[in-house]
C-alpha atoms as a PDB file:
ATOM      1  CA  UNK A   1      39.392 281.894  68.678  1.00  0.00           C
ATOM      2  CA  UNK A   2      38.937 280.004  65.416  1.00  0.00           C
ATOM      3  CA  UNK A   3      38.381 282.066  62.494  1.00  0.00           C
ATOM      4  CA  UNK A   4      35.106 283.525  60.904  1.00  0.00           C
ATOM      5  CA  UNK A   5      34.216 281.841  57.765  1.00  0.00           C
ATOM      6  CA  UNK A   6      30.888 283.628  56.173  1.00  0.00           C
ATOM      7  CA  UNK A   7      29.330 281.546  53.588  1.00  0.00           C
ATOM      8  CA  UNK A   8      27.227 283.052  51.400  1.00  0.00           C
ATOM      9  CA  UNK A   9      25.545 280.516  49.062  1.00  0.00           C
ATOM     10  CA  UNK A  10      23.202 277.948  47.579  1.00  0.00           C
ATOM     11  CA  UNK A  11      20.994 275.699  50.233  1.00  0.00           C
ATOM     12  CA  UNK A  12      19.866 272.259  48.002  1.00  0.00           C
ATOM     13  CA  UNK A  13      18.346 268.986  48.829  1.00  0.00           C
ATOM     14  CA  UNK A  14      19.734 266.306  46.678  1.00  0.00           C
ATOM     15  CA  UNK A  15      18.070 263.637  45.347  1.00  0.00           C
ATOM     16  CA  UNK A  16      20.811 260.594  44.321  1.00  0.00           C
ATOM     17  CA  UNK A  17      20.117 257.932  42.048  1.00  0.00           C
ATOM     18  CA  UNK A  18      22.875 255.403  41.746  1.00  0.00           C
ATOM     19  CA  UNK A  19      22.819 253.515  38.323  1.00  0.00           C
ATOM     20  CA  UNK A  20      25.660 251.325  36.691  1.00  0.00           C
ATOM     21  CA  UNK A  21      26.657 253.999  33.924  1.00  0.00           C
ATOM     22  CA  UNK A  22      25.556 257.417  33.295  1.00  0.00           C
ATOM     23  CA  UNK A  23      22.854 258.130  30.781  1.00  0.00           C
ATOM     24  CA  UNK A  24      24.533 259.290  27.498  1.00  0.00           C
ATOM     25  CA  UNK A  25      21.810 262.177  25.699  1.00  0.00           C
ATOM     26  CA  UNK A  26      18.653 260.857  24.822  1.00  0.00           C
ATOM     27  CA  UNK A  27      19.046 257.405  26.999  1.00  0.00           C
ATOM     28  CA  UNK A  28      17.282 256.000  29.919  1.00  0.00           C
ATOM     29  CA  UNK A  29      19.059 254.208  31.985  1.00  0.00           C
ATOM     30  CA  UNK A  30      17.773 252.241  35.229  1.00  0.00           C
ATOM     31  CA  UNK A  31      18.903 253.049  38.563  1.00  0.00           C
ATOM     32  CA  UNK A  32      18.250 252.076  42.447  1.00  0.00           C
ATOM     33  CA  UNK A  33      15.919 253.308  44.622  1.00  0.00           C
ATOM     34  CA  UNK A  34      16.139 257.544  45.208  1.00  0.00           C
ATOM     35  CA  UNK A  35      17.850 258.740  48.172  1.00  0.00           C
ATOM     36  CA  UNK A  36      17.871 262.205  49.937  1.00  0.00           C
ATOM     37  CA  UNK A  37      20.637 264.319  51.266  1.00  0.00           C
ATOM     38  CA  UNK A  38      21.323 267.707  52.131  1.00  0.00           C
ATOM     39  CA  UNK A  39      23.025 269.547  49.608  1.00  0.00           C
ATOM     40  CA  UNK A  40      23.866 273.010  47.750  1.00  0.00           C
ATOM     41  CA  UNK A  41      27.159 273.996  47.197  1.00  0.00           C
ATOM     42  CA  UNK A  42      27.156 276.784  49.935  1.00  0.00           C
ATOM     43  CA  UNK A  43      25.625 274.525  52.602  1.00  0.00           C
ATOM     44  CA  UNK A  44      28.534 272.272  51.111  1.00  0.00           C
ATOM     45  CA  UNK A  45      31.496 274.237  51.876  1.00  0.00           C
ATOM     46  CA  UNK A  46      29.893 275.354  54.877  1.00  0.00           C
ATOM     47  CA  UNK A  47      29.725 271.699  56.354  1.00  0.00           C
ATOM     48  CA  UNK A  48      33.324 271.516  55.359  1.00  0.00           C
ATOM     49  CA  UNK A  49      34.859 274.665  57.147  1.00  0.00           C
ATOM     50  CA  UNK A  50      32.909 273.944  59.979  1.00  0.00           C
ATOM     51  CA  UNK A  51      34.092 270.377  60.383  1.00  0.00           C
ATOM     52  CA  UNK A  52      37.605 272.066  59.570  1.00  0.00           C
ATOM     53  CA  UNK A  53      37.722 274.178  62.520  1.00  0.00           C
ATOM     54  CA  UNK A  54      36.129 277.325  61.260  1.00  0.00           C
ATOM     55  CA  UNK A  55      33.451 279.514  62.845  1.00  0.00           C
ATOM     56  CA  UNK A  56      31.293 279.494  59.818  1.00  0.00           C
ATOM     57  CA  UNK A  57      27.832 281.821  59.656  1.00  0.00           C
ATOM     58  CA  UNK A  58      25.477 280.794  56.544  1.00  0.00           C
ATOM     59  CA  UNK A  59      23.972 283.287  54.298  1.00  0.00           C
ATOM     60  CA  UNK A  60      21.444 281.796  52.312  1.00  0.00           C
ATOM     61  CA  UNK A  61      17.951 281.114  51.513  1.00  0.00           C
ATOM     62  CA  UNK A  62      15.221 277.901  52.327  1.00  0.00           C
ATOM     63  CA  UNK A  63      11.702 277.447  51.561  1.00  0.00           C
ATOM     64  CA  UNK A  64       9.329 276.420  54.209  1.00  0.00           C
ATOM     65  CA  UNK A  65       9.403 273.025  53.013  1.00  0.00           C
ATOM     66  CA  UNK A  66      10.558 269.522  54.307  1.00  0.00           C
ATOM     67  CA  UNK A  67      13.612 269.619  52.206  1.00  0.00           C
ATOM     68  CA  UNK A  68      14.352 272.857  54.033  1.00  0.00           C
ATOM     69  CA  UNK A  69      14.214 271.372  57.101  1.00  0.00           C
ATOM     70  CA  UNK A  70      16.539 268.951  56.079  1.00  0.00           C
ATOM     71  CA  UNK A  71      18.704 270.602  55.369  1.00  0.00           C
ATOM     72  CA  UNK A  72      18.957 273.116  57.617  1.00  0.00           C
ATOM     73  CA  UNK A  73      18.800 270.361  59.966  1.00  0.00           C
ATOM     74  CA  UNK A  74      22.467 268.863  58.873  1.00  0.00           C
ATOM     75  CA  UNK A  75      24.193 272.593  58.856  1.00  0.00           C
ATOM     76  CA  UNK A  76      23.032 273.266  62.551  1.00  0.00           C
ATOM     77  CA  UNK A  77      24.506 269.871  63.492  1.00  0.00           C
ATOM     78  CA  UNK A  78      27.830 270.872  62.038  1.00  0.00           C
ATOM     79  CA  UNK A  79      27.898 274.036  64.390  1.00  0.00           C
ATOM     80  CA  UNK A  80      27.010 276.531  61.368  1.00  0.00           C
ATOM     81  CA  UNK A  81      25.213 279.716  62.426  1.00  0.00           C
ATOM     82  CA  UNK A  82      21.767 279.605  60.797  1.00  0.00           C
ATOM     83  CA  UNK A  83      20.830 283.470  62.073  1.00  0.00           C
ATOM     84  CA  UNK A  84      21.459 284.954  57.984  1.00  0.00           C
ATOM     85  CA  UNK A  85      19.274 281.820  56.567  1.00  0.00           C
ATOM     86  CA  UNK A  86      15.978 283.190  55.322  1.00  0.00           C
ATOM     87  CA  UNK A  87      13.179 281.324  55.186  1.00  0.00           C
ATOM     88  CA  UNK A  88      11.062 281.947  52.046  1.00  0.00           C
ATOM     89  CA  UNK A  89       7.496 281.365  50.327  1.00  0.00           C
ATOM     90  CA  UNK A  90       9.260 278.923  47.649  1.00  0.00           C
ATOM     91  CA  UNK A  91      10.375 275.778  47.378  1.00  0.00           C
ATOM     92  CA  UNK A  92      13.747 275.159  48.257  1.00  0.00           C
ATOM     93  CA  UNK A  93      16.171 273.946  45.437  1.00  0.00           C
ATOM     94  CA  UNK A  94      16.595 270.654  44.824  1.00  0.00           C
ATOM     95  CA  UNK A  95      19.013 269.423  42.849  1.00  0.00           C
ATOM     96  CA  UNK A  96      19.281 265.818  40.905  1.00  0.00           C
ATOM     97  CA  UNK A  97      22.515 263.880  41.406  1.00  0.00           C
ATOM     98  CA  UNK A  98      22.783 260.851  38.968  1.00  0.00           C
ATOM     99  CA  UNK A  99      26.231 258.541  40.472  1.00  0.00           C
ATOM    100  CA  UNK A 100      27.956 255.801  38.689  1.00  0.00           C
ATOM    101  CA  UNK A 101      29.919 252.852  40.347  1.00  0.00           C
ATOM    102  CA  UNK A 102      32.787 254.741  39.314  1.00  0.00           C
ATOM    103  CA  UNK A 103      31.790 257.354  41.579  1.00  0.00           C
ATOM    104  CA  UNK A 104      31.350 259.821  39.084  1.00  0.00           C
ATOM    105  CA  UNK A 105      28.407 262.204  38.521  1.00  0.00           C
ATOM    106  CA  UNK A 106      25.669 264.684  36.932  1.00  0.00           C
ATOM    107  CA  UNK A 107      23.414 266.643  38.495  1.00  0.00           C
ATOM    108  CA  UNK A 108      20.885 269.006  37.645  1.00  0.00           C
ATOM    109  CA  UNK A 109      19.844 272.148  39.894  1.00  0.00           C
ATOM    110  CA  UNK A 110      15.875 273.256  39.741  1.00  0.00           C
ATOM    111  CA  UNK A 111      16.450 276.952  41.257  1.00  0.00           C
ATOM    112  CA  UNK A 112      13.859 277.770  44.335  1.00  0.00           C
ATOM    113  CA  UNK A 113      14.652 279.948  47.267  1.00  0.00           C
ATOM    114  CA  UNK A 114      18.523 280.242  46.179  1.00  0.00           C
ATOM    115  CA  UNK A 115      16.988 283.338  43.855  1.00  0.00           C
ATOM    116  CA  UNK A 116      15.786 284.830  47.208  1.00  0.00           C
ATOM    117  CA  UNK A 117      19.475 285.200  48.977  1.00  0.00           C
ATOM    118  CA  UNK A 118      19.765 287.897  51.488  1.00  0.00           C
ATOM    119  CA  UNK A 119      22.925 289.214  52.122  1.00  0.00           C
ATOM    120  CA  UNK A 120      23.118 290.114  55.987  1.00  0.00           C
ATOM    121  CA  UNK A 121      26.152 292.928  55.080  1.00  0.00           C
ATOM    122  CA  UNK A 122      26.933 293.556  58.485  1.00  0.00           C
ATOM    123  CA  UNK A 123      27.376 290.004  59.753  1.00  0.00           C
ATOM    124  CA  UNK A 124      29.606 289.423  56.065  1.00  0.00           C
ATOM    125  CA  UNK A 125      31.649 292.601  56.955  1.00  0.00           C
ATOM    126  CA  UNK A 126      32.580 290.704  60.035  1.00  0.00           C
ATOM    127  CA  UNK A 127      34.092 287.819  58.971  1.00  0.00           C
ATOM    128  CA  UNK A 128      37.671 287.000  58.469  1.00  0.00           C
ATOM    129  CA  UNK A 129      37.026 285.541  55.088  1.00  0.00           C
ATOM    130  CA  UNK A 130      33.415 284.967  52.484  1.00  0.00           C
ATOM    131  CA  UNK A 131      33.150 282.239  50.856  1.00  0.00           C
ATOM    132  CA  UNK A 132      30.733 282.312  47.665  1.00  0.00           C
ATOM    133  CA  UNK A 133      29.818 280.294  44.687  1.00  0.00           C
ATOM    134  CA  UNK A 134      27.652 280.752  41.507  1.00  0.00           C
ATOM    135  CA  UNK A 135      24.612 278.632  42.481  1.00  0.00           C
ATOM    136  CA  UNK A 136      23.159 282.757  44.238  1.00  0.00           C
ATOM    137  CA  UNK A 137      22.259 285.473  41.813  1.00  0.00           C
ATOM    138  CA  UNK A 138      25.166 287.749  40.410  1.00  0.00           C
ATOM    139  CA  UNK A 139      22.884 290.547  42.278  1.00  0.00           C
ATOM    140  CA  UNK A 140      23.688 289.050  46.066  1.00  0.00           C
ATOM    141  CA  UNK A 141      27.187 288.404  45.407  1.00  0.00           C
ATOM    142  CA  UNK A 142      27.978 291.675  44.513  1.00  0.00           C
ATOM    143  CA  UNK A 143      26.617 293.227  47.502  1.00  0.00           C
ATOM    144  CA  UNK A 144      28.601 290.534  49.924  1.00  0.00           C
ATOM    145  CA  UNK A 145      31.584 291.580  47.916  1.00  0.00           C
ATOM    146  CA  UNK A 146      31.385 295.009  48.739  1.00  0.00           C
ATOM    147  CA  UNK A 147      30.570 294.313  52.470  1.00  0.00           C
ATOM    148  CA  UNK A 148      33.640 291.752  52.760  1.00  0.00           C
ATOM    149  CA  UNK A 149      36.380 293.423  54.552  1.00  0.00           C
ATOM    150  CA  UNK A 150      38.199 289.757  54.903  1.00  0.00           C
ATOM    151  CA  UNK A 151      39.985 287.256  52.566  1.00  0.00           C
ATOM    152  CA  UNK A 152      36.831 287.100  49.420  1.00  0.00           C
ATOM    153  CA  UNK A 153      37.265 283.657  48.105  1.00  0.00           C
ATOM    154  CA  UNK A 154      34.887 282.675  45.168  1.00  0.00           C
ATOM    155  CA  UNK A 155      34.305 278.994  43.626  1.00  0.00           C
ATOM    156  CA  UNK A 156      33.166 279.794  40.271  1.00  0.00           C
ATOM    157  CA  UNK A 157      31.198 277.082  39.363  1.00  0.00           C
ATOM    158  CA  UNK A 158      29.119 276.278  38.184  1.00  0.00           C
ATOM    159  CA  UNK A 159      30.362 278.498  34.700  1.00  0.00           C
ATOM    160  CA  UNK A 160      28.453 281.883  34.028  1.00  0.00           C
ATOM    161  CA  UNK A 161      29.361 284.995  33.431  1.00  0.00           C
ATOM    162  CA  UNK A 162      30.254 287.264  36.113  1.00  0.00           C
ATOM    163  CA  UNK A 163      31.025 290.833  35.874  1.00  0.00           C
ATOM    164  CA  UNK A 164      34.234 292.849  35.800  1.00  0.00           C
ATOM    165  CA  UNK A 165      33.838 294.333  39.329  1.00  0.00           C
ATOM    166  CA  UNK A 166      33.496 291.157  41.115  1.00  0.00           C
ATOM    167  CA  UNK A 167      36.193 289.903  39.312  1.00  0.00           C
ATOM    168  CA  UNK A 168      38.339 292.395  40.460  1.00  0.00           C
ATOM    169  CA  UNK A 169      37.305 292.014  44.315  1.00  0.00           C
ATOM    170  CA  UNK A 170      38.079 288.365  44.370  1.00  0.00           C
ATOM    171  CA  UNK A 171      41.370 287.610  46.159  1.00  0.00           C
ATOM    172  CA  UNK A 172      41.093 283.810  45.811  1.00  0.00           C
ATOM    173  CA  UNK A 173      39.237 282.109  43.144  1.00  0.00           C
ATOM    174  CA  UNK A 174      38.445 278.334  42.892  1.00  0.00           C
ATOM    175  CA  UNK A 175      37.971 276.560  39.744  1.00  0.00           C
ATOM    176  CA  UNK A 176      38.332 273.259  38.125  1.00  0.00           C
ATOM    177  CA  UNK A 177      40.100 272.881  34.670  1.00  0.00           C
ATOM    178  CA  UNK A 178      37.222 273.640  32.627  1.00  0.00           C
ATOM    179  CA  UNK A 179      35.972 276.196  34.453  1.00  0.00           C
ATOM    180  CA  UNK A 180      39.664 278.090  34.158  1.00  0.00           C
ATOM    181  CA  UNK A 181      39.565 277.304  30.361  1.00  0.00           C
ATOM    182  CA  UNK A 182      35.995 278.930  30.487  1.00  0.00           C
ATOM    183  CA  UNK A 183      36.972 282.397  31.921  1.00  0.00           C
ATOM    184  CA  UNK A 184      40.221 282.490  30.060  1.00  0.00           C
ATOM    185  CA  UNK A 185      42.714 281.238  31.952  1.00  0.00           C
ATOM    186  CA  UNK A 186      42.872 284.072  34.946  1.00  0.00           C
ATOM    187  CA  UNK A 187      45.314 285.572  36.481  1.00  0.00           C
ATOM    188  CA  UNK A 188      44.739 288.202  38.844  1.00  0.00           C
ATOM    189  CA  UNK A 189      45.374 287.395  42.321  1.00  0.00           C
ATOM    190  CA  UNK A 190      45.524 283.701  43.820  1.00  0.00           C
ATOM    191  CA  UNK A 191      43.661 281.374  41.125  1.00  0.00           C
ATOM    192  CA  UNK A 192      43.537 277.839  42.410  1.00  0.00           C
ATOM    193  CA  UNK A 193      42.945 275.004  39.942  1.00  0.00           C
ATOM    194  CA  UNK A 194      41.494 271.675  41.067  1.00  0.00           C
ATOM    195  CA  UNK A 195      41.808 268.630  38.466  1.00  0.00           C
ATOM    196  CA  UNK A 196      39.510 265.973  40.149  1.00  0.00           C
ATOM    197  CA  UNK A 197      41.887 263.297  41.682  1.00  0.00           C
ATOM    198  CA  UNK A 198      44.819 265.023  39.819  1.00  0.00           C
ATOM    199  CA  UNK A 199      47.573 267.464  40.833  1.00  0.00           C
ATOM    200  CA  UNK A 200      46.131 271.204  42.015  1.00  0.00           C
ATOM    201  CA  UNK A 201      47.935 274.276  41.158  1.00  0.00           C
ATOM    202  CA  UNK A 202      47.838 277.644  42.873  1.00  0.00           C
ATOM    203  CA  UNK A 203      49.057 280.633  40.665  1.00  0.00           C
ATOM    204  CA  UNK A 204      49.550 284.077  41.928  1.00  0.00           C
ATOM    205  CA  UNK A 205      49.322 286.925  39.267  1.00  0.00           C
ATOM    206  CA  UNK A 206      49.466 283.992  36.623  1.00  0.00           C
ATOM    207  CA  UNK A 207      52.774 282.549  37.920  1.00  0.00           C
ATOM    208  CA  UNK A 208      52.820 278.643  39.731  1.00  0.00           C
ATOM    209  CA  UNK A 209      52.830 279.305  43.126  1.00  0.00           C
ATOM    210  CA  UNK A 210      52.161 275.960  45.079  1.00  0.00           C
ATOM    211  CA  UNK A 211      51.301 272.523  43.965  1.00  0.00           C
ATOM    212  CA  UNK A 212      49.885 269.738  45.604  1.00  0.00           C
ATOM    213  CA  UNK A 213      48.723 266.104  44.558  1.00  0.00           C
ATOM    214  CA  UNK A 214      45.665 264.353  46.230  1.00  0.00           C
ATOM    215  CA  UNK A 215      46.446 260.623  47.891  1.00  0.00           C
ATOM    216  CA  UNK A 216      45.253 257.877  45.904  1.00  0.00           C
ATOM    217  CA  UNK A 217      41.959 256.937  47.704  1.00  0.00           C
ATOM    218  CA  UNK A 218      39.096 253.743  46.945  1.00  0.00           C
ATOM    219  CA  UNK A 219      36.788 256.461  46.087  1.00  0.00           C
ATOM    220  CA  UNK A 220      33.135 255.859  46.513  1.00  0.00           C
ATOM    221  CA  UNK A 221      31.396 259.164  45.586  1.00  0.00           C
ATOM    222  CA  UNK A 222      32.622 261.988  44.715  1.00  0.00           C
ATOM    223  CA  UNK A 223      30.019 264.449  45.287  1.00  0.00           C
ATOM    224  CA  UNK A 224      30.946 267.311  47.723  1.00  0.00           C
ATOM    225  CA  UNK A 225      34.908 267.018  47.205  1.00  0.00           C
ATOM    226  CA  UNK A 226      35.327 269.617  45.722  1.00  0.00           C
ATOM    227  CA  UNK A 227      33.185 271.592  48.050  1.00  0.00           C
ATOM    228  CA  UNK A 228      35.189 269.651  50.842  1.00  0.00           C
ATOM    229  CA  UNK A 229      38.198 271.209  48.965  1.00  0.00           C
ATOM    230  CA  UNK A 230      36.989 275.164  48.875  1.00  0.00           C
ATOM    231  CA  UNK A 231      35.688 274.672  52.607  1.00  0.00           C
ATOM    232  CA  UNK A 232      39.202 273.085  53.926  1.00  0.00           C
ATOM    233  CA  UNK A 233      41.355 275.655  51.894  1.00  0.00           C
ATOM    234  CA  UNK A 234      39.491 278.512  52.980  1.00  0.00           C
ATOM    235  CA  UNK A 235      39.888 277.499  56.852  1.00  0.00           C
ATOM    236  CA  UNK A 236      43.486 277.154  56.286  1.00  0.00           C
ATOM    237  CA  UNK A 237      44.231 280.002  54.324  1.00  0.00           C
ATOM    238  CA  UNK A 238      42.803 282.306  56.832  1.00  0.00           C
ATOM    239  CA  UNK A 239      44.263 280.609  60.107  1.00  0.00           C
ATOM    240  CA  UNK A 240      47.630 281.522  59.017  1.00  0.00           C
ATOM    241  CA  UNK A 241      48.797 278.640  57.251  1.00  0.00           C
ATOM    242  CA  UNK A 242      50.938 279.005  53.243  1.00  0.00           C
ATOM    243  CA  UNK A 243      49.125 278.725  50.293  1.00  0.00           C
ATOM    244  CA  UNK A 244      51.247 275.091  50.044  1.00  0.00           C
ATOM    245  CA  UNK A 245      50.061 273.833  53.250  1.00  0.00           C
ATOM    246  CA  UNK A 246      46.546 274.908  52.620  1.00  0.00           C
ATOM    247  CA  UNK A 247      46.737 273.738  49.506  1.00  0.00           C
ATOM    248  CA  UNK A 248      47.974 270.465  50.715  1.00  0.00           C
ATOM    249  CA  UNK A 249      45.120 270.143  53.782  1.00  0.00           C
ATOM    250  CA  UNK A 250      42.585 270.521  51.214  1.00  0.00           C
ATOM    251  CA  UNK A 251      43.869 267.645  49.145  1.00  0.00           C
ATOM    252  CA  UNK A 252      43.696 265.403  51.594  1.00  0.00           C
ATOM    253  CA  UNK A 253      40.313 266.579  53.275  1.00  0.00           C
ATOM    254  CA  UNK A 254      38.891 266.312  49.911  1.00  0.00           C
ATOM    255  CA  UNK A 255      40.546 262.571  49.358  1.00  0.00           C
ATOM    256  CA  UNK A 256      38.562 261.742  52.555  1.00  0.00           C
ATOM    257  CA  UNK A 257      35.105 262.912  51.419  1.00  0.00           C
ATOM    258  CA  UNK A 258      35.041 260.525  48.465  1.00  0.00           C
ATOM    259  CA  UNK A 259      34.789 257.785  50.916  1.00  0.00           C
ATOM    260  CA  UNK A 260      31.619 257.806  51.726  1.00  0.00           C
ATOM    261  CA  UNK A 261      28.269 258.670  49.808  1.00  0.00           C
ATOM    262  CA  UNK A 262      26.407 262.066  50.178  1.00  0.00           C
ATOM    263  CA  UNK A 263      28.051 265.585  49.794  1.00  0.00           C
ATOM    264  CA  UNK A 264      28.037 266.162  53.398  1.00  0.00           C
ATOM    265  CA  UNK A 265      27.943 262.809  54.869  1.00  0.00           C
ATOM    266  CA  UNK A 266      31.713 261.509  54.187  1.00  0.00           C
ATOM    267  CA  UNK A 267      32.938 265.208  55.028  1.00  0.00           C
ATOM    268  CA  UNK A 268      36.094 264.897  57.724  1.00  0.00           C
ATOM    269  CA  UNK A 269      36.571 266.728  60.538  1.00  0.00           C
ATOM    270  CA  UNK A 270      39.719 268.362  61.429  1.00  0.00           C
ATOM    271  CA  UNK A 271      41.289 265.738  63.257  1.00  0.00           C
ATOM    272  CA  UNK A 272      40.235 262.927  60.302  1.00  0.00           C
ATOM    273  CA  UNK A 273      42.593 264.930  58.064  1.00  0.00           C
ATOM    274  CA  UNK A 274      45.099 265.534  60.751  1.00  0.00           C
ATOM    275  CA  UNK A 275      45.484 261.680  61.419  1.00  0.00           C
ATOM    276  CA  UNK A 276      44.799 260.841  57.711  1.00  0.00           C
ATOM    277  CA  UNK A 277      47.870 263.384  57.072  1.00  0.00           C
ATOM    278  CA  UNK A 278      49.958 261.481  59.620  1.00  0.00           C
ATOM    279  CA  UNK A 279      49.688 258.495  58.274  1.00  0.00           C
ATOM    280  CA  UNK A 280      50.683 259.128  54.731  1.00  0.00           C
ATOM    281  CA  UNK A 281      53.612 260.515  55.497  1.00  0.00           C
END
């Protein structure tokens, strides 16, 4: 049976506006028409480990809205368990992704029903590994934390604080290069550092303990690789495979997502990155 993957995170719909350049502060710059996509970076990573292989449950929040539906919509065609998805009286996030033709990004998150996550502790207890983020409040990661009796991974981003005793529960935690400079350069545990299209380095108790560099891909968009990344490694990580090969899996899944535009759209599946793998070598 495939492993248990729960997720418990943020639920978004994102609004994309392509432009030519990014607006510097203060500037308006003109962009195409808006376009809609399911997002959030716990629906995100969900998609991914799903598409991976996983048995992935979601543990999040929606409003009773047509962005809810929408998204919702996209993680039940991906196989994810809805059953731990509440559906609230608020709006459900939305968050504003600006794109370049570079591929490169901002976006800005207008908080809804991820306030209202409800942590279904029995269901999280269950799984062979949680996967959480920092788009839920500090309060419902906590409590997941204490119910997890798997692998607890944790994508920090994006930066806040977060207290001492989650800290100290996390067995893997996902960051990008800022986000490790932010919290001080970690070291308990597995800390895995992501550097865009760049080399990724896994440290265990602050010491290098796998590496792995991305293929050089045409990128199109690069919204949702990292996500791709955190949903790939923690599929791998918990089906028995090294830190280097999951490491290495979750390079190339997240090569593949940049392909295409949306954060869940250009997500591969397991055998994409299987026969993407294949033919790189």
């Amino acid at each position: 049976m495939s492993t248990h993957i729960a997720v418990v995170g943020s639920i978004n719909a994102d609004m994309f506006i392509r432009m030519p350049a990014l607006p510097g502060r203060g500037e308006t710059v003109a962009g195409g028409e808006p376009e809609w996509f399911p997002g959030g970076k716990g629906a995100n990573q969900a998609v991914a480990a799903a598409r991976m292989g996983g048995r992935v449950s979601m543990h999040a929040a929606v409003g009773n809205d047509e962005p809810g539906r929408m998204a919702l919509f996209n993680l039940e065609a991906a196989g994810v368990d809805l059953q731990s998805v509440a559906r609230v009286d608020r709006p459900t996030s939305i968050a504003l992704v600006m794109v370049e033709e570079s591929g490169e990004n901002q976006i800005v998150i207008a908080k809804g029903a991820n306030d209202a996550v409800v942590v279904d502790t029995g269901a999280v207890g269950e799984a062979d590994a949680v996967v959480m983020q920092n788009e839920i409040p500090v309060s419902a990661m906590l409590e997941a934390a204490a119910a997890c009796n798997g692998t607890l991974i944790v994508n920090a981003a994006p930066v806040r604080e977060m207290p001492d005793e989650l800290l100290k529960r996390i067995d893997v935690l996902i960051v990008n290069e800022y986000e490790f400079d932010s919290y001080g350069k970690p070291t308990l545990g597995v800390v895995v550092v992501t550097a865009g299209g760049g080399e990724v380095i896994a440290y265990q108790d602050g010491e290098v303990a796998a590496r792995a560099t991305p293929p050089k891909v045409a990128a199109v968009d690069t919204v949702g690789a990292g996500d791709t990344f955190v949903g790939a490694f923690a599929v791998g990580i918990t089906s028995g495979l090294s830190l280097q090969e999951s490491l290495e899996r979750a390079v190339y899944a997240a090569s593949l997502s940049t392909l295409a535009h949306g954060a869940q759209s250009g997500m591969p599946t397991k055998e994409q990155v299987d026969e993407f793998i294949a033919q790189s070598i």
